[in-house]
Protein backbone atom coordinates (compact mmCIF):
# COMPACT_ATOMS: atom_id res chain seq x y z
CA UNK A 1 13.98 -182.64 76.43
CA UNK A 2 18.00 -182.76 76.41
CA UNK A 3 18.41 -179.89 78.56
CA UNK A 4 15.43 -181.17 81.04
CA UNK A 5 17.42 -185.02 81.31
CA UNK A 6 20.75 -183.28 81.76
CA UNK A 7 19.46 -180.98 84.67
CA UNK A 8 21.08 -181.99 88.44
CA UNK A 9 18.27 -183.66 90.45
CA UNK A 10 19.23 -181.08 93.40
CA UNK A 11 18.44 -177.70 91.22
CA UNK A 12 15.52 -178.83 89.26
CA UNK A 13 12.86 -176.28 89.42
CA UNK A 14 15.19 -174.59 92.04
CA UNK A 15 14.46 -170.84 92.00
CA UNK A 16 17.48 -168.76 91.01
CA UNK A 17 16.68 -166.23 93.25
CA UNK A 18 16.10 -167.95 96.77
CA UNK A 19 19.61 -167.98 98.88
CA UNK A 20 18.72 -171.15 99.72
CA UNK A 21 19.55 -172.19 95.77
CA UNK A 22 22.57 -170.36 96.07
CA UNK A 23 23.84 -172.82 99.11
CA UNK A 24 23.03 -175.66 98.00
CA UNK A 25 25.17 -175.04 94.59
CA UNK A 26 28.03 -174.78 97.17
CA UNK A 27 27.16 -178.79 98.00
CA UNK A 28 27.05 -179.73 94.54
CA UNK A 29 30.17 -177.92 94.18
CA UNK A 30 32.00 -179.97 97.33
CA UNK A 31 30.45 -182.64 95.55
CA UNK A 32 30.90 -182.88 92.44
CA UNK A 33 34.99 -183.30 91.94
CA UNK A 34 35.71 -182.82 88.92
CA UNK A 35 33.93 -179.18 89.49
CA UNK A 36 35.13 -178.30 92.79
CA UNK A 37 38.68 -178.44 90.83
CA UNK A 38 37.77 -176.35 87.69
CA UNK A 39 37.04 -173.66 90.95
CA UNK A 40 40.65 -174.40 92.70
CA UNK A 41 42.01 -173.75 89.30
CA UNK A 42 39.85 -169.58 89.13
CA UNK A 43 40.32 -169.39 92.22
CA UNK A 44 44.25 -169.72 92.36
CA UNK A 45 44.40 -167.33 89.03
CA UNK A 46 42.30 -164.97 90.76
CA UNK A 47 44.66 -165.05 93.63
CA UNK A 48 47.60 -164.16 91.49
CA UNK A 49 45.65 -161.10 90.35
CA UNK A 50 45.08 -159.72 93.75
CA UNK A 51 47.93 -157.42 94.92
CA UNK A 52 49.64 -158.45 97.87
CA UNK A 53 48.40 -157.51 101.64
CA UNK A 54 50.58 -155.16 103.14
CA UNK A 55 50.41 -151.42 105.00
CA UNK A 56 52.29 -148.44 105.57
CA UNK A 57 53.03 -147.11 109.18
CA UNK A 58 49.76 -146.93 111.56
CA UNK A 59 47.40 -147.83 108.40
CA UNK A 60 45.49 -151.09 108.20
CA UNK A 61 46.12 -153.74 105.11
CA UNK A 62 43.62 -152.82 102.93
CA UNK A 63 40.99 -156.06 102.35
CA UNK A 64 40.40 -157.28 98.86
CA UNK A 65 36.36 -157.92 98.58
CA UNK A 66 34.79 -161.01 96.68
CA UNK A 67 31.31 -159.96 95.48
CA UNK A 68 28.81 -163.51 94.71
CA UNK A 69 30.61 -165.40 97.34
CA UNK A 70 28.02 -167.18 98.51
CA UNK A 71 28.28 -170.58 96.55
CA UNK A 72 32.34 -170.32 96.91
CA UNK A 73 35.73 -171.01 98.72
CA UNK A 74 38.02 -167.94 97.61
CA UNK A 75 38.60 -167.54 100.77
CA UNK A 76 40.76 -169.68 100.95
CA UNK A 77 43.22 -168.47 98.76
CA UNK A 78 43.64 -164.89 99.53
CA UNK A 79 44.53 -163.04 102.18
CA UNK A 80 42.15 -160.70 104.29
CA UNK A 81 38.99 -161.30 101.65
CA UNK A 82 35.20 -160.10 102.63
CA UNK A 83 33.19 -162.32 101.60
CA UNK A 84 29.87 -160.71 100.16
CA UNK A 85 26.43 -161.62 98.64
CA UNK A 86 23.32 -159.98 97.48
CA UNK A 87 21.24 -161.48 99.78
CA UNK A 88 22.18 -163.25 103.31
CA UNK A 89 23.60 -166.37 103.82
CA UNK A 90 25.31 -168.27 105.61
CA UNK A 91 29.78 -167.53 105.48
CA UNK A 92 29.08 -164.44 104.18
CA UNK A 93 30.98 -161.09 105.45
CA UNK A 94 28.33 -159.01 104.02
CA UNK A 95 25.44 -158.18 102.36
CA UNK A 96 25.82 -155.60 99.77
CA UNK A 97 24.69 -153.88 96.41
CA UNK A 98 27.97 -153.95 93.95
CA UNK A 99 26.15 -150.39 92.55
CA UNK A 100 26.19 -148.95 96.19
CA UNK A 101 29.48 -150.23 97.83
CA UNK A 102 29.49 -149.52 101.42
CA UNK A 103 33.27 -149.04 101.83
CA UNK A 104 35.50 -145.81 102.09
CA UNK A 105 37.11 -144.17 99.24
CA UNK A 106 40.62 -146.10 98.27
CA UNK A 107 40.09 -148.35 100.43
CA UNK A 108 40.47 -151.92 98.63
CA UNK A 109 42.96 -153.83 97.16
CA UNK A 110 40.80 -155.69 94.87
CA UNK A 111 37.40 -156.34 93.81
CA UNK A 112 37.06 -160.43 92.67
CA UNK A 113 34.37 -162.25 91.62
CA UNK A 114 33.15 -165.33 90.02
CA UNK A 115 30.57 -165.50 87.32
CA UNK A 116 29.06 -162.44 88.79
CA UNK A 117 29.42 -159.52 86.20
CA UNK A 118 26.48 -160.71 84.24
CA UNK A 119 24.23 -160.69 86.84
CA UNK A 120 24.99 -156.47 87.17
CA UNK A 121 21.94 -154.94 85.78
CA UNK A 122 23.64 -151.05 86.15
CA UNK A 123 26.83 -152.22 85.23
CA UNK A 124 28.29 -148.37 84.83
CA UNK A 125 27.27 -147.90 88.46
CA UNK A 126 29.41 -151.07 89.75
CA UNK A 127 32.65 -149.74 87.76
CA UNK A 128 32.24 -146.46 88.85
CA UNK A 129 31.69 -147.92 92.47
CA UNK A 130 34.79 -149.69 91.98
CA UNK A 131 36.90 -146.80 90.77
CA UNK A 132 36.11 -145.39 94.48
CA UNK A 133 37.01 -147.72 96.57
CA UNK A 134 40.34 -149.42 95.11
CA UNK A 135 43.54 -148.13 95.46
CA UNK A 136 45.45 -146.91 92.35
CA UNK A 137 47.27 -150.16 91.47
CA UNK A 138 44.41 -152.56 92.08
CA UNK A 139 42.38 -154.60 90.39
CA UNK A 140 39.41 -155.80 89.70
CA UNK A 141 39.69 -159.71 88.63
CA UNK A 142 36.88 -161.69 87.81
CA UNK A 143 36.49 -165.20 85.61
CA UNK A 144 33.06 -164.33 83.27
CA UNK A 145 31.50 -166.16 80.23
CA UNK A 146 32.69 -165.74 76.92
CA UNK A 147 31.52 -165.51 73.30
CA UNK A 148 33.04 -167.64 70.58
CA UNK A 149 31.33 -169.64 67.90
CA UNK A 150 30.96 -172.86 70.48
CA UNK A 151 29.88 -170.81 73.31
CA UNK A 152 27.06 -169.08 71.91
CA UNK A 153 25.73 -172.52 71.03
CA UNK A 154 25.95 -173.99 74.36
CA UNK A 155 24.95 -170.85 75.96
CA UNK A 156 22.04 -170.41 74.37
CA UNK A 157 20.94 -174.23 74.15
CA UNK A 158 21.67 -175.35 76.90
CA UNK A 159 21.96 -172.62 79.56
CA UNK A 160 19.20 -171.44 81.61
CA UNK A 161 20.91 -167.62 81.52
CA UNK A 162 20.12 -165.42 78.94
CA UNK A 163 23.05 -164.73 76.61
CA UNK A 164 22.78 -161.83 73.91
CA UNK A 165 25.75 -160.97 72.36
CA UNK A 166 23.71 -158.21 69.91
CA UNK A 167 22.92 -156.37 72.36
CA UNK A 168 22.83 -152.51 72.50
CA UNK A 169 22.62 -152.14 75.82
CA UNK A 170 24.93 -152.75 78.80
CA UNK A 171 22.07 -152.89 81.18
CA UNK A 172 19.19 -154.88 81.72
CA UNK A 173 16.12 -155.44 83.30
CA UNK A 174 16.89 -156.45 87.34
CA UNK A 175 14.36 -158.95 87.58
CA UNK A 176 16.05 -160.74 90.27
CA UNK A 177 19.34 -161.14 92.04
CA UNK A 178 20.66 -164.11 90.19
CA UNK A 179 17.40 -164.31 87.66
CA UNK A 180 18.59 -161.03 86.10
CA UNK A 181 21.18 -161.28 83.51
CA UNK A 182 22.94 -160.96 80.00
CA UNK A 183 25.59 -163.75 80.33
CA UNK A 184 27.30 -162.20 76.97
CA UNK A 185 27.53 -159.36 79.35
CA UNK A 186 31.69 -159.16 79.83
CA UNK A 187 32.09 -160.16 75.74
CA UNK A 188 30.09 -156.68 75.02
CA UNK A 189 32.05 -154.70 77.50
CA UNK A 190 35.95 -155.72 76.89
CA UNK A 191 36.20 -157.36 73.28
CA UNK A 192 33.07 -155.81 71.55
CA UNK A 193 32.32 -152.03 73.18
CA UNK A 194 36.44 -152.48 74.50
CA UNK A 195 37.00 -148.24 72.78
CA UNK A 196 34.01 -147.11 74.36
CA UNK A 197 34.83 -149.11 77.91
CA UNK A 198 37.92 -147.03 77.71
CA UNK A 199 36.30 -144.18 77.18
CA UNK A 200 33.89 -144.09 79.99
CA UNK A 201 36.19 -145.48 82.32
CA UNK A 202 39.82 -144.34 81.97
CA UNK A 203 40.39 -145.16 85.93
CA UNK A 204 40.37 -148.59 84.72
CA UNK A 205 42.81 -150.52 81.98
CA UNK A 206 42.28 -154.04 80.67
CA UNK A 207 45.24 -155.89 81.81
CA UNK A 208 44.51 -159.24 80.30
CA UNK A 209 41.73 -161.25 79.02
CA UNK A 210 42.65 -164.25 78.73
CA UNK A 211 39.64 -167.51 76.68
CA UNK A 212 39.95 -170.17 78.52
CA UNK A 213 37.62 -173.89 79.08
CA UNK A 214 35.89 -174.70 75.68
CA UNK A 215 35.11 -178.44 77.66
CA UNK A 216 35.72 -178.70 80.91
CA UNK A 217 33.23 -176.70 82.54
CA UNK A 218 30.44 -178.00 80.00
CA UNK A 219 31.21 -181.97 80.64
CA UNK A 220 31.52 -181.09 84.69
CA UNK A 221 27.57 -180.09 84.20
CA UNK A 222 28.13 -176.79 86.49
CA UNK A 223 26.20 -176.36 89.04
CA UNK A 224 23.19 -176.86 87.49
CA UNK A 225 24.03 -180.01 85.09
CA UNK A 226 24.36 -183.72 85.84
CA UNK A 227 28.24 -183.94 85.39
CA UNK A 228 28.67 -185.63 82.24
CA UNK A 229 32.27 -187.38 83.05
CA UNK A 230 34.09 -189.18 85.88
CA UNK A 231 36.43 -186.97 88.25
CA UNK A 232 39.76 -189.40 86.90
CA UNK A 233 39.35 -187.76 83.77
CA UNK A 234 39.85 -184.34 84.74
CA UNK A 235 44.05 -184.15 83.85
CA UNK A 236 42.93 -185.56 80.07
CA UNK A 237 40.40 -183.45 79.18
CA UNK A 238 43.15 -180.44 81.11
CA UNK A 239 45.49 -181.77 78.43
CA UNK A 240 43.30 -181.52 75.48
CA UNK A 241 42.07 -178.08 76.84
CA UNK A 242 46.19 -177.06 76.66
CA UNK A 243 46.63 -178.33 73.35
CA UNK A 244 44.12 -176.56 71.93
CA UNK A 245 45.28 -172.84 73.68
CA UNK A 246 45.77 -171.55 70.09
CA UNK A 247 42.22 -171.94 69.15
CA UNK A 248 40.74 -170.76 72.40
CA UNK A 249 39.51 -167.14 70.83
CA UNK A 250 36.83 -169.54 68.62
CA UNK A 251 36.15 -172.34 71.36
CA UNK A 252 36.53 -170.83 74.78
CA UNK A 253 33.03 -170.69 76.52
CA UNK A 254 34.71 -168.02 79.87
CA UNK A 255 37.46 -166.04 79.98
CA UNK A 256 39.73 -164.32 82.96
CA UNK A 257 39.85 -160.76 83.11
CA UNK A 258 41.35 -158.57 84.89
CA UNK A 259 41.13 -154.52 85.11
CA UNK A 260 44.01 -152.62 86.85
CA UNK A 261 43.43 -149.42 88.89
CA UNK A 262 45.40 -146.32 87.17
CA UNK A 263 46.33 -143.56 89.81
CA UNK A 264 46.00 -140.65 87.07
CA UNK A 265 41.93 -141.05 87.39
């Protein structure tokens, strides 16, 4: 009954998988304040990730590429960024398959994305994909739930995803494009299975993970939740979120991640 209530008038009984749902969480997210800056804030860290634009002599900057764009404003914060979906909608570059990506060898600065990793039902396929088509020195950079003590509460009460951190699989059934997913996903890969990442993938190095948002994203309801607190609040519950950096490996409910492109692979 607590999770029906707290559900946003505007998604209730939305289907995941209809592009339609997809833009209108980009309203809510305009919308809803308090949200739309817990996004700036990703957004600006993914940024920093991204390697700079620039070229040699007759070559072209090579683009970074945002996969799940469709709800989102990264573009808006970097530079020469194709904007991609799984489906079509509107702003979108692109419609693609992050296990089939339709660019040339080395040819991307980045890949970034938002809450989009566990929703990859051939996850191998996407990294291998990836180790392709950026450069040696990229990155992929992506902002991805977490598991901690606190998350796997909220996650799994409150959360319409599926989240299983005991997993023995990376993949999982592709029921739909947004439908489909293990939201403990990232946890598995980096902290849990982090040797045996490293072992299938040696193209790619964790560069940092970094817990992050035990509250903020939880009391802003997401794009799926009635927020639970007014936008003025945002800089104290940013405050208490700071304090409590220390403690962020038990409490943090997403993390930032970010892979960098070796040139030995």
């Amino acid at each position: 009954m607590l999770k029906t209530w707290l559900e946003h008038p505007l998604t209730r009984g939305a289907n995941l998988d209809d592009p339609s749902t997809t833009w209108l969480r980009r309203d809510i997210i305009e919308q809803k304040r308090f949200l739309r800056r817990i996004y700036e804030e990703w957004y600006t860290m993914l940024a920093a990730a991204v390697p700079p634009v620039s070229a040699g002599p007759g070559q072209a900057a090579a683009p970074a590429v945002e996969l799940g764009a469709g709800a989102g404003f990264l573009r808006d914060y970097i530079d020469r960024l194709i904007a991609t979906e799984i489906f079509r909608c509107p702003d979108i570059t692109m419609v693609l398959d992050a296990c089939a990506l339709p660019f040339e060898d080395r040819s991307l600065r980045a890949v970034v994305m938002t809450d989009v990793l566990h929703h990859i039902p051939r996850v191998r396929d996407f990294f291998v994909e990836a180790g392709r088509c950026v450069q040696p020195g990229g990155v992929i950079a992506m902002v991805e739930p977490w598991v901690t003590s606190w998350s796997r509460l909220i996650y799994t009460k409150l959360h319409h995803e599926p989240f299983r951190p005991d997993t023995d699989a990376w993949e999982f059934p592709a029921s739909g494009p947004l439908s489909g997913a293990n939201g403990a996903l990232p946890w598995v890969l980096f902290e849990r299975d982090r040797a045996r990442f490293e072992a299938e993938f040696p193209m790619w190095r964790i560069e940092t993970i970094r817990p992050l948002m035990p509250f903020r994203y939880l009391v802003s309801g997401g794009v799926s939740l009635r927020g639970l607190v007014p936008a003025w609040s945002f800089g104290a519950w940013t405050a208490l979120e700071r304090a409590m950096t220390p403690w962020h490996h038990r409490w943090a409910m997403f993390a930032f991640v970010v892979l960098r492109r070796g040139d030995n692979v």
